[in-house]
C-alpha atoms as a PDB file:
ATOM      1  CA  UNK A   1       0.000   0.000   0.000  1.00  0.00           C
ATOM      2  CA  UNK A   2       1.532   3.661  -1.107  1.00  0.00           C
ATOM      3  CA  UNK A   3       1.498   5.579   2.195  1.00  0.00           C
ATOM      4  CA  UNK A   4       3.854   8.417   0.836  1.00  0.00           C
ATOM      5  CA  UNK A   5       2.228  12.155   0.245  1.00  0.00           C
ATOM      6  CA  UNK A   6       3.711  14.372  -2.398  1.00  0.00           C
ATOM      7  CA  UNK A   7       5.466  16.972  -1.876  1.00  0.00           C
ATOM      8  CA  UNK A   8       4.035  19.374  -4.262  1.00  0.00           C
ATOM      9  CA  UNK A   9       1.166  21.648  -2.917  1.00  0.00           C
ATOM     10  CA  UNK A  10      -2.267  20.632  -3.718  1.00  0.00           C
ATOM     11  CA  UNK A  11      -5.440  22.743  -4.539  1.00  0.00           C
ATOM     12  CA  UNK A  12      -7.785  23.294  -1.542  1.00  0.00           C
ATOM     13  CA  UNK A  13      -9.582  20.885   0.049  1.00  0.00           C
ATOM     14  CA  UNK A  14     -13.801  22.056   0.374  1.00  0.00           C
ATOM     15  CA  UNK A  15     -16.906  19.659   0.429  1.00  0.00           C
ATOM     16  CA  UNK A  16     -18.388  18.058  -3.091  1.00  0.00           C
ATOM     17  CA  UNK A  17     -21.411  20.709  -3.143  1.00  0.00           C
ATOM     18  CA  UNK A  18     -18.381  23.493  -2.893  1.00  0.00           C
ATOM     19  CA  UNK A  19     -16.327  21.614  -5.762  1.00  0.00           C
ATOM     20  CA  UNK A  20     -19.317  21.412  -7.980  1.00  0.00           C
ATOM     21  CA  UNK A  21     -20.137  24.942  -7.493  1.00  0.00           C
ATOM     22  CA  UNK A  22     -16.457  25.491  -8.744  1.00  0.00           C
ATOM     23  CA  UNK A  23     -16.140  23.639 -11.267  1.00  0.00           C
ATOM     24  CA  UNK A  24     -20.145  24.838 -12.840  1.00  0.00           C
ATOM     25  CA  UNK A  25     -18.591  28.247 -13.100  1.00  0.00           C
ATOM     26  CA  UNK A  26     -15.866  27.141 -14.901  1.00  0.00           C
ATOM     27  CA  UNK A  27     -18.168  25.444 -17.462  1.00  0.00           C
ATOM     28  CA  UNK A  28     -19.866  28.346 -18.503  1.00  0.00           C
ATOM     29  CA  UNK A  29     -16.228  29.780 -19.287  1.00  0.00           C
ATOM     30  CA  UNK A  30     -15.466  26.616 -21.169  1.00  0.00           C
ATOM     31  CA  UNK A  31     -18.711  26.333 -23.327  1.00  0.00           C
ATOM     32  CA  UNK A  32     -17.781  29.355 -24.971  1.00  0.00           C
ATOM     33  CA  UNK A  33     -14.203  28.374 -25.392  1.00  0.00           C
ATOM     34  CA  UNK A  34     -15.821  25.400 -27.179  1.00  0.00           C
ATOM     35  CA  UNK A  35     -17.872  27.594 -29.396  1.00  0.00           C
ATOM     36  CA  UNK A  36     -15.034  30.288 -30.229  1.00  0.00           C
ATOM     37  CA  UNK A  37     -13.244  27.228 -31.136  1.00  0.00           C
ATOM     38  CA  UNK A  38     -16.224  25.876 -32.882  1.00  0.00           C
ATOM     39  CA  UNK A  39     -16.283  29.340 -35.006  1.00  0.00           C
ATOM     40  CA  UNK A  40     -12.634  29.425 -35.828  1.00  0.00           C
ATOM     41  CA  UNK A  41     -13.228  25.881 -37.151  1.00  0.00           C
ATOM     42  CA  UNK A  42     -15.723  27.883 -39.088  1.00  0.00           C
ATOM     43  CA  UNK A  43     -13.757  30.262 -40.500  1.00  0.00           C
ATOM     44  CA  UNK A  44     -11.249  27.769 -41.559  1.00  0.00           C
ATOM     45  CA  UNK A  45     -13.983  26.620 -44.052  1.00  0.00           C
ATOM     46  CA  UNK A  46     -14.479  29.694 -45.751  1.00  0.00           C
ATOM     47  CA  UNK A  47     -11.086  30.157 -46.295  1.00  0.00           C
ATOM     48  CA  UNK A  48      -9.948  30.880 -50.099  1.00  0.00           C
ATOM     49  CA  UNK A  49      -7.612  28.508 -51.233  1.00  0.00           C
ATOM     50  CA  UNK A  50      -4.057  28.415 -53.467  1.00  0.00           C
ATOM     51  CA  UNK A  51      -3.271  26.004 -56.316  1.00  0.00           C
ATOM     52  CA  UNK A  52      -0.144  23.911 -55.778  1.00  0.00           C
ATOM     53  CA  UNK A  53       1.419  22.078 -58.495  1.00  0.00           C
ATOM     54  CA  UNK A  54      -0.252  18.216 -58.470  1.00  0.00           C
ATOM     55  CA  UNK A  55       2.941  16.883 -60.151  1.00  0.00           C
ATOM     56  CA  UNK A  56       5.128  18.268 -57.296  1.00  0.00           C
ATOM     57  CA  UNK A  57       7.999  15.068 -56.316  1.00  0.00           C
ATOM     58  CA  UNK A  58       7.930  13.398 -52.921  1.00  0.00           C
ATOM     59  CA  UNK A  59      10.073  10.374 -52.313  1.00  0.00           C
ATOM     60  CA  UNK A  60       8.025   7.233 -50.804  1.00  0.00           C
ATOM     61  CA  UNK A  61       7.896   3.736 -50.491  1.00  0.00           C
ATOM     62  CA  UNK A  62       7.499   3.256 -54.659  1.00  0.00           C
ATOM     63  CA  UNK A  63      10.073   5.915 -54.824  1.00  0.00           C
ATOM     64  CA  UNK A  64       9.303   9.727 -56.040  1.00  0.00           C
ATOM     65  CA  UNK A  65       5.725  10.068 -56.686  1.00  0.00           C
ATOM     66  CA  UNK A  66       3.651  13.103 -57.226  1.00  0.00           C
ATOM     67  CA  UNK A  67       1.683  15.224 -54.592  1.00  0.00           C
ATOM     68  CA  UNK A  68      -1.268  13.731 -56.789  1.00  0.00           C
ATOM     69  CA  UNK A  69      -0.603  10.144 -55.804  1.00  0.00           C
ATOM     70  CA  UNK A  70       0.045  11.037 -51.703  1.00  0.00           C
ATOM     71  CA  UNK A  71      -3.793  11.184 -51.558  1.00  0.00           C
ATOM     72  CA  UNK A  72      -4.426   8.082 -51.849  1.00  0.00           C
ATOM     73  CA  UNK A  73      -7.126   8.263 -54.045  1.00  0.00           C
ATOM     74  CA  UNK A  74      -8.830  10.418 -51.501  1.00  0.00           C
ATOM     75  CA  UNK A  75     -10.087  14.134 -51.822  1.00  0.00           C
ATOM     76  CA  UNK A  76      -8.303  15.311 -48.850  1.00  0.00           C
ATOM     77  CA  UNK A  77      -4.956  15.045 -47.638  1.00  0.00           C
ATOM     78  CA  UNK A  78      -3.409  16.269 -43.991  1.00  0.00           C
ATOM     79  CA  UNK A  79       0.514  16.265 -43.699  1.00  0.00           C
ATOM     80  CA  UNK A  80       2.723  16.839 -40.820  1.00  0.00           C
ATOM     81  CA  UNK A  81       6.248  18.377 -42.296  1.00  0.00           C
ATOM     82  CA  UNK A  82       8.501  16.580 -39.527  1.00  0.00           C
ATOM     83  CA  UNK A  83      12.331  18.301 -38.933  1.00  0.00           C
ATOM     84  CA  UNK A  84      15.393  16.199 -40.050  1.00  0.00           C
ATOM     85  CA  UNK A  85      18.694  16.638 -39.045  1.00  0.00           C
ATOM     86  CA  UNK A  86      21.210  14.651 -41.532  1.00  0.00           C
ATOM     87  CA  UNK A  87      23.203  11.782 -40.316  1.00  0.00           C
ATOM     88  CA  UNK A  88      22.047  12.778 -36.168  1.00  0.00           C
ATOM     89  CA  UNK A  89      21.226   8.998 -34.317  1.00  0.00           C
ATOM     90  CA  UNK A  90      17.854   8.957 -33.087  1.00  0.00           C
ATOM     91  CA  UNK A  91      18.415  10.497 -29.818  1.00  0.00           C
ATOM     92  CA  UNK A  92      19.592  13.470 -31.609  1.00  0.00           C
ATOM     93  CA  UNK A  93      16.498  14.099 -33.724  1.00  0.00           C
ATOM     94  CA  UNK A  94      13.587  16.579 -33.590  1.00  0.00           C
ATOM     95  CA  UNK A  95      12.142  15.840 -29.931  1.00  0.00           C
ATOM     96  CA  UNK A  96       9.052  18.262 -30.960  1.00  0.00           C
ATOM     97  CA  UNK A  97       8.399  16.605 -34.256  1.00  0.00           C
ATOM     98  CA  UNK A  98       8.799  12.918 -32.804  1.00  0.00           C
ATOM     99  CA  UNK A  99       5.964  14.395 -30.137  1.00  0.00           C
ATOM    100  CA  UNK A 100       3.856  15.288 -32.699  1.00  0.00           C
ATOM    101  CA  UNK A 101       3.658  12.133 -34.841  1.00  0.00           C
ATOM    102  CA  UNK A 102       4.199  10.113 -32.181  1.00  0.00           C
ATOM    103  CA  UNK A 103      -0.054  10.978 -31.730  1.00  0.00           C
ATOM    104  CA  UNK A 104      -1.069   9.819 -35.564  1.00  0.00           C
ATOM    105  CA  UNK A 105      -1.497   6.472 -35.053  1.00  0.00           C
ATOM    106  CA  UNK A 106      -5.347   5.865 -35.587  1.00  0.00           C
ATOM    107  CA  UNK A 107      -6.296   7.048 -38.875  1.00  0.00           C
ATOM    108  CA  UNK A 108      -9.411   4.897 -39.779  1.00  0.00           C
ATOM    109  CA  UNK A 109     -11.223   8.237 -38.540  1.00  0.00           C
ATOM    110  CA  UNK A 110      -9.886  10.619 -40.719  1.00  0.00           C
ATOM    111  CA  UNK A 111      -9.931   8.293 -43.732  1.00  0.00           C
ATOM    112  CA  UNK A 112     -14.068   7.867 -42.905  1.00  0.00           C
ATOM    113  CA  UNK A 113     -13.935  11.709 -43.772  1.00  0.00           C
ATOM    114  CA  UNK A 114     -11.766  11.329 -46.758  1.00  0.00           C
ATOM    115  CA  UNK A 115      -8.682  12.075 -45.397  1.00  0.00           C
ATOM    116  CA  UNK A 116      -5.779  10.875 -45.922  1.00  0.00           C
ATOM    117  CA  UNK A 117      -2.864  11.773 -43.353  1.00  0.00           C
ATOM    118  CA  UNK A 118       0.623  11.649 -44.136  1.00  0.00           C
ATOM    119  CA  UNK A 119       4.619  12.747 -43.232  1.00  0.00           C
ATOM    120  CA  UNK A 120       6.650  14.669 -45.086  1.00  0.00           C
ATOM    121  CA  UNK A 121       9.719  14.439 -43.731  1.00  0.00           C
ATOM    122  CA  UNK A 122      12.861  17.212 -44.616  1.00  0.00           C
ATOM    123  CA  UNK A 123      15.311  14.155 -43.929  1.00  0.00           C
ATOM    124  CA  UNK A 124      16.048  11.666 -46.960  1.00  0.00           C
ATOM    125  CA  UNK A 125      13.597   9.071 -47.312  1.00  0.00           C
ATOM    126  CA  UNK A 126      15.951   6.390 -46.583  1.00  0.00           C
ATOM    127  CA  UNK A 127      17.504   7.454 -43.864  1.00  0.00           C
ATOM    128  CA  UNK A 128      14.388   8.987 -42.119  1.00  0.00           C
ATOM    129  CA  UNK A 129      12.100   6.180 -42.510  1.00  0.00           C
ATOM    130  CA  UNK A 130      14.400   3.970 -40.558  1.00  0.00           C
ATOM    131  CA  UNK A 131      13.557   6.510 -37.774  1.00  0.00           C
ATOM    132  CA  UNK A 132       9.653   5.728 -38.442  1.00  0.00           C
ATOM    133  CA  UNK A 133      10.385   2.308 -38.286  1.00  0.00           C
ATOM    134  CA  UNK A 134      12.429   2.625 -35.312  1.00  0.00           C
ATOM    135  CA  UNK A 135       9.511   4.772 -33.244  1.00  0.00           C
ATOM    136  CA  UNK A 136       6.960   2.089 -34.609  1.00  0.00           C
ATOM    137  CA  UNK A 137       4.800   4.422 -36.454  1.00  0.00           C
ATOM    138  CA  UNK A 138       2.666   2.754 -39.505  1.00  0.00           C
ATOM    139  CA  UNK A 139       1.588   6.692 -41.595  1.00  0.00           C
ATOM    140  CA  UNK A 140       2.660   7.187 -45.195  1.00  0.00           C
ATOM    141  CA  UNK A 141       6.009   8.328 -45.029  1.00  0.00           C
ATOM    142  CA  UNK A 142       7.811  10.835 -47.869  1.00  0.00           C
ATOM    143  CA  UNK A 143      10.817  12.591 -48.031  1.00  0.00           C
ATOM    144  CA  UNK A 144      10.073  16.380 -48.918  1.00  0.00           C
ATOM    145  CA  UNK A 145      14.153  17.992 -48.662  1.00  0.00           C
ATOM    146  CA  UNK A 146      13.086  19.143 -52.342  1.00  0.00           C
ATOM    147  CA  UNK A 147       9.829  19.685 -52.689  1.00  0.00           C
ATOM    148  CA  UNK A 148       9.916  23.036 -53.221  1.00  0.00           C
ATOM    149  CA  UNK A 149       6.553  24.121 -54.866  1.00  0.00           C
ATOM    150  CA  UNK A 150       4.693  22.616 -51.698  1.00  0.00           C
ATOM    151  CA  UNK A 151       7.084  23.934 -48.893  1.00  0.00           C
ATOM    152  CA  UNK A 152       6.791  27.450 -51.058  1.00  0.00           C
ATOM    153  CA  UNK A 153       9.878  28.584 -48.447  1.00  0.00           C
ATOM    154  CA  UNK A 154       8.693  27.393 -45.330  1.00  0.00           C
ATOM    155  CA  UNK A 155      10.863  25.631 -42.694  1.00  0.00           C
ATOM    156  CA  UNK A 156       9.455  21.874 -41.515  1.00  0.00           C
ATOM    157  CA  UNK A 157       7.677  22.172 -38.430  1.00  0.00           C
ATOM    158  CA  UNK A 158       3.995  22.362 -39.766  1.00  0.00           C
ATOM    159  CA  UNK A 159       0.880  21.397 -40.832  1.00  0.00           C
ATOM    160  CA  UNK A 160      -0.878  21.833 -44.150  1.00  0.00           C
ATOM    161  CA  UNK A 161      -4.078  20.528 -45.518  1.00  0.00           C
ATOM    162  CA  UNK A 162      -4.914  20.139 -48.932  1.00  0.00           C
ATOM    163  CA  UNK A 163      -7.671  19.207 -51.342  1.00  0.00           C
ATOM    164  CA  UNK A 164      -7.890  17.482 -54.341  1.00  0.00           C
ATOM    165  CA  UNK A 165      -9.921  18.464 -57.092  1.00  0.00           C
ATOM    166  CA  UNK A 166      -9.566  15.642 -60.256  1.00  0.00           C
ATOM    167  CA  UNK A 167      -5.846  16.620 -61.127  1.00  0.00           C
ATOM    168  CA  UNK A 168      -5.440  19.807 -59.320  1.00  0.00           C
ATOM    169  CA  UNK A 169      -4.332  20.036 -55.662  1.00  0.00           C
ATOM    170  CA  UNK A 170      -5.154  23.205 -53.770  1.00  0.00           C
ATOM    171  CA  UNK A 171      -3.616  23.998 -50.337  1.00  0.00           C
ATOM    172  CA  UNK A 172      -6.769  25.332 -48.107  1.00  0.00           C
ATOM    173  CA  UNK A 173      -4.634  25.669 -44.595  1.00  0.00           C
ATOM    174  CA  UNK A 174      -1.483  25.374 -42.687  1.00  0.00           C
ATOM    175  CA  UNK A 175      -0.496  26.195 -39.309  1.00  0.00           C
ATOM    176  CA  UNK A 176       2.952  26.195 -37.312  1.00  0.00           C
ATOM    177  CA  UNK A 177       4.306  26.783 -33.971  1.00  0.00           C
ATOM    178  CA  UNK A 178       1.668  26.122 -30.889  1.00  0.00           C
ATOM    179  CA  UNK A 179      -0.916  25.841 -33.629  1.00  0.00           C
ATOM    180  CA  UNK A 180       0.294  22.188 -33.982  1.00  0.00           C
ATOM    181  CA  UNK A 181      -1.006  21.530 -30.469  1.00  0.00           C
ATOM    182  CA  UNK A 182      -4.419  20.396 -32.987  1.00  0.00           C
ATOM    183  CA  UNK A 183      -2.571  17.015 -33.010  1.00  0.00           C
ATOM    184  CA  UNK A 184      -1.162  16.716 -29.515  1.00  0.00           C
ATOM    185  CA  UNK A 185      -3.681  14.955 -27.581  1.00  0.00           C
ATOM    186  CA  UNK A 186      -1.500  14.054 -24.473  1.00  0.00           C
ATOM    187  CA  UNK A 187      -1.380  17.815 -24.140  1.00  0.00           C
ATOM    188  CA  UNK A 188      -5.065  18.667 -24.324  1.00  0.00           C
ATOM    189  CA  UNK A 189      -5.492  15.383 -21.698  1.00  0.00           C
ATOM    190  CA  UNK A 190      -2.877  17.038 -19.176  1.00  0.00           C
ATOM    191  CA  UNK A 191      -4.781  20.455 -19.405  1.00  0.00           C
ATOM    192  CA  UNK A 192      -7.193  18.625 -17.350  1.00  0.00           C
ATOM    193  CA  UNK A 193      -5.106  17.711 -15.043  1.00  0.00           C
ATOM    194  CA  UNK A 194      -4.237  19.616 -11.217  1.00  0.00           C
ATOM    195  CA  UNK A 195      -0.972  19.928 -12.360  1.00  0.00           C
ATOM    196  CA  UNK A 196      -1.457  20.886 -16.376  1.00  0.00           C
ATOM    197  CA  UNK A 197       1.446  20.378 -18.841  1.00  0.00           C
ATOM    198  CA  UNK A 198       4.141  21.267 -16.165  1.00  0.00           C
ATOM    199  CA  UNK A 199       5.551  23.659 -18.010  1.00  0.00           C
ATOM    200  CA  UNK A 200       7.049  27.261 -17.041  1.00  0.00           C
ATOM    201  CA  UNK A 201       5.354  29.471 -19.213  1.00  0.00           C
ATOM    202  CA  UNK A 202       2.075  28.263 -17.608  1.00  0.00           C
ATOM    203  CA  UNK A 203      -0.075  29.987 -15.343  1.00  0.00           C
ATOM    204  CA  UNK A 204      -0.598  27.963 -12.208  1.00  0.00           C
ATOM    205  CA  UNK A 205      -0.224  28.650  -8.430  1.00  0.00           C
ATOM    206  CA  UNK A 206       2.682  28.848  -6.271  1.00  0.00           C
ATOM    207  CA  UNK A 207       4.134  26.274  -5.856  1.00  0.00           C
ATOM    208  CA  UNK A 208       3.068  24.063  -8.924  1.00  0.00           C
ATOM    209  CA  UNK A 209       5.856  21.666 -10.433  1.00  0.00           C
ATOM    210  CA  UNK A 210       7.177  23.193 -13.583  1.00  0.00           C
ATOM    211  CA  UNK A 211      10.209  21.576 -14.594  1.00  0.00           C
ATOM    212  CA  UNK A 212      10.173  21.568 -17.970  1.00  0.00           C
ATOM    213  CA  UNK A 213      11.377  24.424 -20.176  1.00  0.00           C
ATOM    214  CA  UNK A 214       9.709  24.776 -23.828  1.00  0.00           C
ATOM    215  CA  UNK A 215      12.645  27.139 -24.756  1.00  0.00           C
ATOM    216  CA  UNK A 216      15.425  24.002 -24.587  1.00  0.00           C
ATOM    217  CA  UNK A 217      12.968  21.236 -25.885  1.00  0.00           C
ATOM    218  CA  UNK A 218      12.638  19.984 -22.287  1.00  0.00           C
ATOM    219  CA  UNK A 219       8.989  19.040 -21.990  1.00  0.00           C
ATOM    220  CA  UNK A 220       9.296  16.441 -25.084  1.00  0.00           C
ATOM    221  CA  UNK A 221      12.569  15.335 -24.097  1.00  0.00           C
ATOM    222  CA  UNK A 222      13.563  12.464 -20.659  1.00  0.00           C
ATOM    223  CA  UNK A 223      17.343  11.769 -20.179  1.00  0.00           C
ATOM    224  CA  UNK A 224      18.943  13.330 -23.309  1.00  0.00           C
ATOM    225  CA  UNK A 225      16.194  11.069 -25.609  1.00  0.00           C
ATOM    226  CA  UNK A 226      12.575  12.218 -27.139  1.00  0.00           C
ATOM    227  CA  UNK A 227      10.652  10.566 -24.610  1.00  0.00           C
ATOM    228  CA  UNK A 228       8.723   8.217 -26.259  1.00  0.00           C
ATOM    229  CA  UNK A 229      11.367   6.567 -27.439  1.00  0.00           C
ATOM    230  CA  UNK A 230      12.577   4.824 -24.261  1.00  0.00           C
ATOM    231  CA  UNK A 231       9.543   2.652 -25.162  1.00  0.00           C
ATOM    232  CA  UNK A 232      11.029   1.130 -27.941  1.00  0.00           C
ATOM    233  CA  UNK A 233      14.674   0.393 -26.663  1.00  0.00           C
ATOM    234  CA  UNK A 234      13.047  -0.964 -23.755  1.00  0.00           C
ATOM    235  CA  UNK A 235      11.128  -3.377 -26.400  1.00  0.00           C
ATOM    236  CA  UNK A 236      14.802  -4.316 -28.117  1.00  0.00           C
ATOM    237  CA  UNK A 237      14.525  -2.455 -31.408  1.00  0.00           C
ATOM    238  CA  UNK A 238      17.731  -0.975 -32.589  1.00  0.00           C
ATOM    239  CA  UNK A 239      17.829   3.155 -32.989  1.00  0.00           C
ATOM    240  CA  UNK A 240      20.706   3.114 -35.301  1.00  0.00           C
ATOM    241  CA  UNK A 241      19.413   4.791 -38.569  1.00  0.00           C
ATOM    242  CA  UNK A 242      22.953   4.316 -40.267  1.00  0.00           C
ATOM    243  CA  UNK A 243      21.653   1.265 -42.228  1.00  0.00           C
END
């Protein structure tokens, strides 16, 4: 039986009428947080869009393929642009980017839309998909290093959405920087929690545990590894991506 307390201050103790009471006035707060977002999501949809070129070259599985043939067949397509860094071991790659696909794992939802999700990765295909296949992940994987019509100067690190249209491809949105939190579920779970993301830019009480610094990669990082993959050199599988 765990007898030990922690050591961390705690939120005050009242009766369950006085908790309810609390937490019903926070509700009304959170409704229209839910419908701002709900608008927003609105917006998004009545969005103009741009024209990319369909024949654009990512490097896949059946080698370089067109930006066509990444949807699947599909009318919509959702890609992650993950951060490479050439000839780094796994320890040594993006922690925020491994975070982030680390989440896309069940897809059967989006494809029930008409979605297809995939990664376009700024590393080589053949050395970066022995880094998917290291984490465990099962998403379309491309290399995008020269896929310059669809990048159109941005750095990896983002989201962009697309839709298909016969033979034309049109990009309708893209987002970077804390707007990637969309696919970060284990964040949006831990903003329930007393404690939150434990982070120090967040506004909590005295007191609160906030160890992790966003500004050094900290919260997406344990021991000098991205986090999740202690996981999978628990479970035996090599992180050597030199081939």
């Amino acid at each position: 039986m765990r007898t030990e307390h922690s050591t961390y201050p705690a939120p005050e103790i009242v009766d369950r009428a006085a908790w309810q009471a609390g937490l019903d006035e926070l509700l009304v707060r959170e409704k229209a947080h839910t419908r701002e977002g709900d608008a927003f999501a609105a917006a998004r949809r009545r969005l103009p869009m741009v024209e990319v070129d369909a024949q654009a070259r990512v490097v896949g599985a059946a080698g370089s393929v067109p930006l066509l043939d990444v949807f699947e067949g599909r009318t919509q397509l959702l890609t992650y642009f993950h951060m490479w860094h050439d000839g780094k071991s796994a320890p040594e790659q993006c922690e925020g980017c491994t975070f982030f696909t680390g989440h896309a794992q069940e897809l059967s939802y989006l494809h029930s839309r008409d979605v297809t999700y995939a990664t376009f990765c700024q590393g080589t295909y053949a050395e970066s998909v022995r880094y998917r296949d290291f984490m465990g992940w099962e998403m379309p994987w491309y290399s995008a290093r020269d896929a310059d019509a669809i990048l159109q100067g941005r750095h990896f690190g983002f989201y962009a959405c697309f839709l298909r249209d016969g033979d034309r491809v049109f990009e309708t949105y893209w987002n970077t920087g804390r707007g990637t939190e969309a696919g970060a579920n284990s964040y949006h779970l831990l903003d329930l929690t007393v404690y939150g993301r434990q982070e120090q830019w967040e506004d909590s009480p005295e007191g609160w545990p906030q160890p992790y610094d966003p500004s050094a990669g900290d919260q997406f990082r344990s021991g000098e590894r991205p986090t999740s993959q202690w996981s999978r050199i628990a479970a035996g599988r090599s992180d050597d991506l030199s081939g």
